[in-house]
PDB file of N, CA and C in Angstrom:
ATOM      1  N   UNK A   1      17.377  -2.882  11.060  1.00  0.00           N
ATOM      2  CA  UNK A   1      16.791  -3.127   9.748  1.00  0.00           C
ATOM      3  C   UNK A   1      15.648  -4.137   9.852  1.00  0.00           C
ATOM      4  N   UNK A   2      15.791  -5.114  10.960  1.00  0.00           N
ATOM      5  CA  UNK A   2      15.020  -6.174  11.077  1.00  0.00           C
ATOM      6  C   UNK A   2      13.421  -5.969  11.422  1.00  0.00           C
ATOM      7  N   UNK A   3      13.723  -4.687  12.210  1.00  0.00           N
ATOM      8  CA  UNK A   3      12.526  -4.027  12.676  1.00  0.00           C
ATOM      9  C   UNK A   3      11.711  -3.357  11.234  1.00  0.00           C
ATOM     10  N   UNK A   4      12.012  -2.580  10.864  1.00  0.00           N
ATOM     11  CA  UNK A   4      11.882  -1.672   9.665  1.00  0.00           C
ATOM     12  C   UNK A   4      11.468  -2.612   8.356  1.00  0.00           C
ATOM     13  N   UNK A   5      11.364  -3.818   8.072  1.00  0.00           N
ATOM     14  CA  UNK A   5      11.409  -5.086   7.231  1.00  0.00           C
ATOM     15  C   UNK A   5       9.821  -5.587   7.939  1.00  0.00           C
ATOM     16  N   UNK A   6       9.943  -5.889   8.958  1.00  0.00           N
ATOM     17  CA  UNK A   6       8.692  -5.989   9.833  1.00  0.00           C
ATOM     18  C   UNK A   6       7.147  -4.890   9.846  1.00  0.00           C
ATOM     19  N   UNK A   7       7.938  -3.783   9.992  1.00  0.00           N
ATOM     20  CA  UNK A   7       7.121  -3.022   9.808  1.00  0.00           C
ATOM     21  C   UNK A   7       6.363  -2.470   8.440  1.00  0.00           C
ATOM     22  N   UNK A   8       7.205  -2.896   7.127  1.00  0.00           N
ATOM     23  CA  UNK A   8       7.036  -2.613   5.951  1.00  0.00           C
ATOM     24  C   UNK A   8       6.203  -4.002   5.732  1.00  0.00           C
ATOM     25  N   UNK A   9       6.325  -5.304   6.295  1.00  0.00           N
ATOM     26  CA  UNK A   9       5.314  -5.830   6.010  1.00  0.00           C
ATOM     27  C   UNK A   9       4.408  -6.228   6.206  1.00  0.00           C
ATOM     28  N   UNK A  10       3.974  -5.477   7.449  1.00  0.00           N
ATOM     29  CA  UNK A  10       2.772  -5.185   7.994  1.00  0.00           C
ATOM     30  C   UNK A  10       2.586  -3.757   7.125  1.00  0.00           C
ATOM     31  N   UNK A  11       2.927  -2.782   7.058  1.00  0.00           N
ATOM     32  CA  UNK A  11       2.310  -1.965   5.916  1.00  0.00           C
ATOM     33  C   UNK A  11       1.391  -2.464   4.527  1.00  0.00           C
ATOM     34  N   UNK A  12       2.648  -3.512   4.505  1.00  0.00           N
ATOM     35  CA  UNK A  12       2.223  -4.223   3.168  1.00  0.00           C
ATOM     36  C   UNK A  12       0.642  -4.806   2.992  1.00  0.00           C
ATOM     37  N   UNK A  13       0.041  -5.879   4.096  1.00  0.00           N
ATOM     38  CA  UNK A  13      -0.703  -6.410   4.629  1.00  0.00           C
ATOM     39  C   UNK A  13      -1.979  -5.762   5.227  1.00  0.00           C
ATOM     40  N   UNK A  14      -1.770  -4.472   5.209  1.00  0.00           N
ATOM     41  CA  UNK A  14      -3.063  -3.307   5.638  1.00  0.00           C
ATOM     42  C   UNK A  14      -3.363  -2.636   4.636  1.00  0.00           C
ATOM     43  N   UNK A  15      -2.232  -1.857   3.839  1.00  0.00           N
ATOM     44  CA  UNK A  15      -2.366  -1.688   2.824  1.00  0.00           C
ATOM     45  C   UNK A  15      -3.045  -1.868   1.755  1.00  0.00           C
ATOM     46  N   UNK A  16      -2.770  -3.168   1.434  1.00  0.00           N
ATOM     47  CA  UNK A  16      -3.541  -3.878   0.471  1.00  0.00           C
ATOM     48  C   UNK A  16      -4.678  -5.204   0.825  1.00  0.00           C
ATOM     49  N   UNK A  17      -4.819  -4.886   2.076  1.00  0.00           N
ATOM     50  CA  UNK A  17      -5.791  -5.577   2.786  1.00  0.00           C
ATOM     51  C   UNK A  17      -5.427  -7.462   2.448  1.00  0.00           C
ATOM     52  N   UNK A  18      -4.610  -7.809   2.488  1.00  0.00           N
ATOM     53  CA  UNK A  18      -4.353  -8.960   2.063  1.00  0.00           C
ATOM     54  C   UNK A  18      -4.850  -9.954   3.546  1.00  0.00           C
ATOM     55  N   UNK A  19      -5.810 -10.606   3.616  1.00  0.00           N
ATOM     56  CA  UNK A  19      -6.683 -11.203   4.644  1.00  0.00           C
ATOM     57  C   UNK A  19      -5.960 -12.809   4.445  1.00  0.00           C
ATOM     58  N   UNK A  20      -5.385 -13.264   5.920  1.00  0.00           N
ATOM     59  CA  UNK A  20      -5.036 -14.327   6.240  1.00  0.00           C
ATOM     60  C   UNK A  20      -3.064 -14.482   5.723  1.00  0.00           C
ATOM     61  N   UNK A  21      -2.999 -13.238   5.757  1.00  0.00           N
ATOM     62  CA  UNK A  21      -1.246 -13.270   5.427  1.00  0.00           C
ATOM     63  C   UNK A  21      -0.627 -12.763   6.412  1.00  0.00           C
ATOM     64  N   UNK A  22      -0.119 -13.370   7.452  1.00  0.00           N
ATOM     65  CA  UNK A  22       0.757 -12.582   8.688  1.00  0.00           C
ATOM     66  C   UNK A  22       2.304 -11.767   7.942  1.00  0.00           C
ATOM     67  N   UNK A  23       2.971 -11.279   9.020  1.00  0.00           N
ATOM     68  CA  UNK A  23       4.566 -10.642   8.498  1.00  0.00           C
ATOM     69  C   UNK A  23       5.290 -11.799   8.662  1.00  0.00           C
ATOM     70  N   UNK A  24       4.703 -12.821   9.331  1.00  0.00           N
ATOM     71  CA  UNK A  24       5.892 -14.160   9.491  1.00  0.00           C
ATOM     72  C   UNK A  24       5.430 -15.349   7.995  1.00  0.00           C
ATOM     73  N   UNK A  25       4.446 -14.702   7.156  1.00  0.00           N
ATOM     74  CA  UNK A  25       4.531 -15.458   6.031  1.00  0.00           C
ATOM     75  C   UNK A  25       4.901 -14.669   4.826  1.00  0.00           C
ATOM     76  N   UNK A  26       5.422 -13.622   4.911  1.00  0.00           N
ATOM     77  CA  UNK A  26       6.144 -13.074   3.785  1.00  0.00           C
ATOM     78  C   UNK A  26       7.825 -13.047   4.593  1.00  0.00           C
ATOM     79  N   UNK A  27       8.349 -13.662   3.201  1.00  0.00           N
ATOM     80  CA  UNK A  27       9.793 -13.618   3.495  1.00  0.00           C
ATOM     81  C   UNK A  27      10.698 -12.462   2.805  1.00  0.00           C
ATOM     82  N   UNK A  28      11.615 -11.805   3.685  1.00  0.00           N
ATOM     83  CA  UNK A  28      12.199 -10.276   3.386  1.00  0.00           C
ATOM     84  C   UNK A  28      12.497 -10.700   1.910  1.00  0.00           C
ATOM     85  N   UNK A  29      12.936 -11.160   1.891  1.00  0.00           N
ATOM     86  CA  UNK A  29      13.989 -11.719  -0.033  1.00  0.00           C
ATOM     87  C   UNK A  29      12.906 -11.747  -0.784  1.00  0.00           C
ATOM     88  N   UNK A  30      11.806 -12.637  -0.956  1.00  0.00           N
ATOM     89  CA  UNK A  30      10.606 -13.223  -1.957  1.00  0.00           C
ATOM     90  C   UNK A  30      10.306 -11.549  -2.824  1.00  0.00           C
ATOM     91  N   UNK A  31      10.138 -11.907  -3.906  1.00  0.00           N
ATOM     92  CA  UNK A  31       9.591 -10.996  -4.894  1.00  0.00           C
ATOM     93  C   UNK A  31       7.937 -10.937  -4.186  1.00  0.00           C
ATOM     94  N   UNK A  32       7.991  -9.552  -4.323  1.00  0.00           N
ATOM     95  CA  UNK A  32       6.658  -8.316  -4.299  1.00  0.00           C
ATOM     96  C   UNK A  32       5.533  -9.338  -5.200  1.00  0.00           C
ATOM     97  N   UNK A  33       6.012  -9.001  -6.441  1.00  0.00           N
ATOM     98  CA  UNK A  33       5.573  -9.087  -8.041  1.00  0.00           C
ATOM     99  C   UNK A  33       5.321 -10.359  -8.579  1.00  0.00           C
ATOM    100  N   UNK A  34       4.343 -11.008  -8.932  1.00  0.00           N
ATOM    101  CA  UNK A  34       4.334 -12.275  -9.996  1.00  0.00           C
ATOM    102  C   UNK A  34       4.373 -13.309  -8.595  1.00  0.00           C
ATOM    103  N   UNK A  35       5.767 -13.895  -8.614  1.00  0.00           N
ATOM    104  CA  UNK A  35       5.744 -14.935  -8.570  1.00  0.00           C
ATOM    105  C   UNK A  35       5.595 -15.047  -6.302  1.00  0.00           C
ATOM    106  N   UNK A  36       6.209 -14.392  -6.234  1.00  0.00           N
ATOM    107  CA  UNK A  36       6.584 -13.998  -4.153  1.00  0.00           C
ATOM    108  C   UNK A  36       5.009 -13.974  -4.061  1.00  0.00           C
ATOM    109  N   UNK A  37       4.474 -12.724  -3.641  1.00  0.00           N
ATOM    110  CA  UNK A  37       3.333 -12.027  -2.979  1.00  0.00           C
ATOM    111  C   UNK A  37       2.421 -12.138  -4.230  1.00  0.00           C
ATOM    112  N   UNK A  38       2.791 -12.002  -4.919  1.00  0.00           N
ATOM    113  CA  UNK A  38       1.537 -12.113  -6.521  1.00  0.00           C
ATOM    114  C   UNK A  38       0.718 -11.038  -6.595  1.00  0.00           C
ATOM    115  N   UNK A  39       1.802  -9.554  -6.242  1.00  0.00           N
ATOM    116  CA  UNK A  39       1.237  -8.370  -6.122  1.00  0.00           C
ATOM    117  C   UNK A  39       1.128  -7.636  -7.983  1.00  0.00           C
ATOM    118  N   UNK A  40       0.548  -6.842  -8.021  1.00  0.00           N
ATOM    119  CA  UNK A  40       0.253  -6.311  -9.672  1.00  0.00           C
ATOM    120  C   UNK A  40       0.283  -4.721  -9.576  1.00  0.00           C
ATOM    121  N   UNK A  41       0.480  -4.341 -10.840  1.00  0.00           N
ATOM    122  CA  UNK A  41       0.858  -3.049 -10.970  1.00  0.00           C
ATOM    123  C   UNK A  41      -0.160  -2.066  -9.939  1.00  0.00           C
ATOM    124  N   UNK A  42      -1.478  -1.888  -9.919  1.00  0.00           N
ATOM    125  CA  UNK A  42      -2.370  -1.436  -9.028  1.00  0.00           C
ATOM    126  C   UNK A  42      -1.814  -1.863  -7.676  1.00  0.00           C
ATOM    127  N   UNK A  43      -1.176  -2.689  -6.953  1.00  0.00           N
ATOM    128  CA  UNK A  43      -1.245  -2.645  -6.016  1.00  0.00           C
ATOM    129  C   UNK A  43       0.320  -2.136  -5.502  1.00  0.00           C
ATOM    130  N   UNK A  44       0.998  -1.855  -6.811  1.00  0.00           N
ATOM    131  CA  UNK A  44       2.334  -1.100  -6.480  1.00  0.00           C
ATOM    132  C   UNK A  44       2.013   0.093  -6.415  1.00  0.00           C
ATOM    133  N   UNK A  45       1.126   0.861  -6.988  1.00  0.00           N
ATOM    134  CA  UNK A  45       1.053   1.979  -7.160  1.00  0.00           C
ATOM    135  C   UNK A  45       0.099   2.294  -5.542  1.00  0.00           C
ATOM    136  N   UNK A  46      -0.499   1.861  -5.187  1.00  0.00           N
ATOM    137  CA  UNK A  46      -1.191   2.010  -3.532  1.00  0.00           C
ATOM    138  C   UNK A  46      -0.065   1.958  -2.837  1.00  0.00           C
ATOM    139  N   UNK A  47       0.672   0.790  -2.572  1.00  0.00           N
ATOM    140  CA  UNK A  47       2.180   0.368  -2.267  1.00  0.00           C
ATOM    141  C   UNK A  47       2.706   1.907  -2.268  1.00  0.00           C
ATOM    142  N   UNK A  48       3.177   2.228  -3.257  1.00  0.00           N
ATOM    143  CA  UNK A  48       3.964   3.612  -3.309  1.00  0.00           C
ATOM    144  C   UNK A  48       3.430   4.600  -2.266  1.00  0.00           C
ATOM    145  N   UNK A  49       2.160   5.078  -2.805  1.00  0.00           N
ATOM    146  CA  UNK A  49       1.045   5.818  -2.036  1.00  0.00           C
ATOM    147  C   UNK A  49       1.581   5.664  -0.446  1.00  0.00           C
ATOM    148  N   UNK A  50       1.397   4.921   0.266  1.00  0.00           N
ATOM    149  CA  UNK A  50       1.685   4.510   1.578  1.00  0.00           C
ATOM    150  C   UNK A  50       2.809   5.056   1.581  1.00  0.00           C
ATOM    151  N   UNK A  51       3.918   4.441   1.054  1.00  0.00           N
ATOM    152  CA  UNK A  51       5.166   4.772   1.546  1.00  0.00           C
ATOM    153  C   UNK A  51       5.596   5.598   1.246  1.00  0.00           C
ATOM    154  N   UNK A  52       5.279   6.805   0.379  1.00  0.00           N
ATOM    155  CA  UNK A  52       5.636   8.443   0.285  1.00  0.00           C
ATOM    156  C   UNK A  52       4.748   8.808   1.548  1.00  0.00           C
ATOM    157  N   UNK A  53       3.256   8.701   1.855  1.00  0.00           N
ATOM    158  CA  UNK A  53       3.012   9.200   2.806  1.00  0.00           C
ATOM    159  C   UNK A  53       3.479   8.592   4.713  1.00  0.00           C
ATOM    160  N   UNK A  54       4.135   7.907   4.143  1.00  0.00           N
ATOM    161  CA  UNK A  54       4.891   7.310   5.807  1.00  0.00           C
ATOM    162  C   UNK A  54       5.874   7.789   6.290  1.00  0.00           C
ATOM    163  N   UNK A  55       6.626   7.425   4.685  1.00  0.00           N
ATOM    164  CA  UNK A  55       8.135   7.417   4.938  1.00  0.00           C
ATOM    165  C   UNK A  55       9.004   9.048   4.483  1.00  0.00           C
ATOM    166  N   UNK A  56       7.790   9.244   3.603  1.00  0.00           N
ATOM    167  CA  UNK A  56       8.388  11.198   2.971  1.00  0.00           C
ATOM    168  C   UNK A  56       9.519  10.638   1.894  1.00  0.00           C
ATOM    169  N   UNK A  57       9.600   9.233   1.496  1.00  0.00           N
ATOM    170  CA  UNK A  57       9.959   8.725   0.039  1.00  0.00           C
ATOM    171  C   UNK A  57       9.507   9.774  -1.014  1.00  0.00           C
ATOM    172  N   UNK A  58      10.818   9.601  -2.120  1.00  0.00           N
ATOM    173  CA  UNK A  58       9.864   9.758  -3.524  1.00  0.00           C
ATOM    174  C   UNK A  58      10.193   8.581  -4.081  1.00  0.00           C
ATOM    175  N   UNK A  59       8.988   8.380  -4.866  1.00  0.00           N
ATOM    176  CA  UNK A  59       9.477   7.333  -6.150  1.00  0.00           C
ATOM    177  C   UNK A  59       8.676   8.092  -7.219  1.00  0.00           C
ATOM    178  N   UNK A  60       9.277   7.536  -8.753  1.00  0.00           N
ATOM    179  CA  UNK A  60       8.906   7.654  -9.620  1.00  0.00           C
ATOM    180  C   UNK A  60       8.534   6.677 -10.318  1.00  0.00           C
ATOM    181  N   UNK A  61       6.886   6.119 -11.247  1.00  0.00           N
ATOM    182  CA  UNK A  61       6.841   5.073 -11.753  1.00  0.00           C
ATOM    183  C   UNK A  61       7.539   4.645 -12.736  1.00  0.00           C
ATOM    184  N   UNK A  62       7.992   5.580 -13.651  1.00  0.00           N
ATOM    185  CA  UNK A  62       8.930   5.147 -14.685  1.00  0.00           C
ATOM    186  C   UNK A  62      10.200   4.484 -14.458  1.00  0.00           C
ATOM    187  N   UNK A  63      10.961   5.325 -13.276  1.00  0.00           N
ATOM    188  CA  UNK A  63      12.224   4.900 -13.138  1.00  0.00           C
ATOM    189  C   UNK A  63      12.421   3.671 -12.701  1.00  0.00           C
ATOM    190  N   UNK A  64      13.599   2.672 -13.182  1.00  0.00           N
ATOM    191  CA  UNK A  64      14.246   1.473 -13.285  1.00  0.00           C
ATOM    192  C   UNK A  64      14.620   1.302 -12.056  1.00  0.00           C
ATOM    193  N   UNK A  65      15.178   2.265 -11.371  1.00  0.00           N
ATOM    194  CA  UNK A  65      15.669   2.153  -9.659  1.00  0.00           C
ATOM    195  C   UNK A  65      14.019   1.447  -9.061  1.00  0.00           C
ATOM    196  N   UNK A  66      13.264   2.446  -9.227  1.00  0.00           N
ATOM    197  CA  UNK A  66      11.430   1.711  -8.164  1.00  0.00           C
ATOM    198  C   UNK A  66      11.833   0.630  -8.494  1.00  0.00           C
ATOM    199  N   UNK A  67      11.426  -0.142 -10.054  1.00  0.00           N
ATOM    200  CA  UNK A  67      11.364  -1.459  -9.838  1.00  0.00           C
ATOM    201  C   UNK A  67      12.527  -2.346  -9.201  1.00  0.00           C
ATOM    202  N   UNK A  68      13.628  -1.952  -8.532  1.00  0.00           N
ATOM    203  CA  UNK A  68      14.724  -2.554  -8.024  1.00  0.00           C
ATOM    204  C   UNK A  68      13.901  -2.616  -6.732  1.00  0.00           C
ATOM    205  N   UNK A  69      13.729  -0.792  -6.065  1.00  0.00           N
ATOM    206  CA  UNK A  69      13.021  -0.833  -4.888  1.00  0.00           C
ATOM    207  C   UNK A  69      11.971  -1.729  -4.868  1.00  0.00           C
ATOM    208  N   UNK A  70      11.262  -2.011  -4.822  1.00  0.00           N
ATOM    209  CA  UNK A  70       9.804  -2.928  -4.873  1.00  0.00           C
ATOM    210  C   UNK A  70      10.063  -4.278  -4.855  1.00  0.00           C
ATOM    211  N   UNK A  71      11.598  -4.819  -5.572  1.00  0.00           N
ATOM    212  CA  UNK A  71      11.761  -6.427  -5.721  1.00  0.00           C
ATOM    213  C   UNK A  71      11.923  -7.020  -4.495  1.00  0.00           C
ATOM    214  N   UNK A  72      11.619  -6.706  -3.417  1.00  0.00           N
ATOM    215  CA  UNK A  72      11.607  -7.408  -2.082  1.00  0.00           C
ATOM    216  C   UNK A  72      11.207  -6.543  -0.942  1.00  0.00           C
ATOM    217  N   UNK A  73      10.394  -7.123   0.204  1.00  0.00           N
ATOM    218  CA  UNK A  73      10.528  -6.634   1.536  1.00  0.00           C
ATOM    219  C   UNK A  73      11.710  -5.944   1.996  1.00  0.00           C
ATOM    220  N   UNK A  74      12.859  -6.567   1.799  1.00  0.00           N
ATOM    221  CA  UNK A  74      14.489  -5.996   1.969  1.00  0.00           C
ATOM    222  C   UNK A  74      14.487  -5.193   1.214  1.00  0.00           C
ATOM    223  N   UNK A  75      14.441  -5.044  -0.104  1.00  0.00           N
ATOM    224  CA  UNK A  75      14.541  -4.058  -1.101  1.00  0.00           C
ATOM    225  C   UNK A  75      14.278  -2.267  -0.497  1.00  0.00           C
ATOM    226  N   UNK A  76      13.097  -3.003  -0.506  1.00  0.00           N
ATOM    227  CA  UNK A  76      12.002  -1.709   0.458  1.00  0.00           C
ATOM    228  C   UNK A  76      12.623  -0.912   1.671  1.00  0.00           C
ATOM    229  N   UNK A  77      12.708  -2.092   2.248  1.00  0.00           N
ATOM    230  CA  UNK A  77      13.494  -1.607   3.663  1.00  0.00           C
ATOM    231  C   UNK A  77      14.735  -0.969   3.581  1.00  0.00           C
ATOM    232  N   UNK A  78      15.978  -1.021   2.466  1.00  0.00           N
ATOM    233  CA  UNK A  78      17.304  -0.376   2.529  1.00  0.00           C
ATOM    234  C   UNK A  78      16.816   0.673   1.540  1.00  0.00           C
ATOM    235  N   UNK A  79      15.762   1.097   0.360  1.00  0.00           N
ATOM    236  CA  UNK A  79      15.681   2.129   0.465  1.00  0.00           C
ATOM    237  C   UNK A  79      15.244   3.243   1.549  1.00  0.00           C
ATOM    238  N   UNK A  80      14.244   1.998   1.960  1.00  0.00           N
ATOM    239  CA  UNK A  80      13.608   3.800   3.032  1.00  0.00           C
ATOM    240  C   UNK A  80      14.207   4.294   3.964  1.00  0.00           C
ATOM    241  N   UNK A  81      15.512   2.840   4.625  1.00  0.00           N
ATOM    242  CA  UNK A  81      16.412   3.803   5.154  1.00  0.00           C
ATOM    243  C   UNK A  81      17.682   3.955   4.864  1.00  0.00           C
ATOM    244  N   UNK A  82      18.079   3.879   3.650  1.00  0.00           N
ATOM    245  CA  UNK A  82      18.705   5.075   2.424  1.00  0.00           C
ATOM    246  C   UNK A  82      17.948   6.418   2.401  1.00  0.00           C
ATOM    247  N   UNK A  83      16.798   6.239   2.227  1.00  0.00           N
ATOM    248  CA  UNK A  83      16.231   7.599   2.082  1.00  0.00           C
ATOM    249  C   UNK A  83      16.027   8.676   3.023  1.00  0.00           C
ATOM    250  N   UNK A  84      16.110   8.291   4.753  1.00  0.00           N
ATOM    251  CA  UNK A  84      16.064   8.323   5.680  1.00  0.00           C
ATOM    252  C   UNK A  84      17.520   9.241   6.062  1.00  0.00           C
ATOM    253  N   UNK A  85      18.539   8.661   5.570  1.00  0.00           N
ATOM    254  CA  UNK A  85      19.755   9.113   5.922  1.00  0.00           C
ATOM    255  C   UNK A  85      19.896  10.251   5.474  1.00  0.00           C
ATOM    256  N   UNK A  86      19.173  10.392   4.247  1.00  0.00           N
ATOM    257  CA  UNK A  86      19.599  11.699   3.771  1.00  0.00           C
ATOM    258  C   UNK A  86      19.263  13.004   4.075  1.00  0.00           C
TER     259      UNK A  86
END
């Protein structure tokens, strides 16, 4: 998992081009959103983008589950491999 957490936040970090943020300064737990990373709806929705085309995820923006998925690096990581298993 530790690997897969790593790798999602280096996704994270290319992704959204976030310049001068390594994977050893985002912490797995810290919120995505607001207050953690100080990421915003546009950059969830790129966020998503990536990880349907990586991972062969679905998400949906409406649904209440995404915003669970999205509340952390960890978050991220036990869905995609939840999603993985299946």
């Amino acid at each position: 998992m530790q690997s897969l957490e790593l790798e999602i936040k280096q996704l994270v970090i290319d992704s959204l081009n976030l310049e001068d943020v390594t994977p050893d300064d985002i912490d797995p737990e810290a919120a995505l959103f607001v207050d953690g990373l100080g990421l915003d709806s546009i950059d969830a929705l790129e966020l998503g983008l990536v990880l349907q085309k990586r991972y062969g995820v679905s998400l949906s923006a409406e649904a209440e589950e995404t915003r669970r998925h999205f509340a952390s690096v960890r978050a991220l990581a036990s869905f995609v491999a939840a999603s993985r298993q299946r």
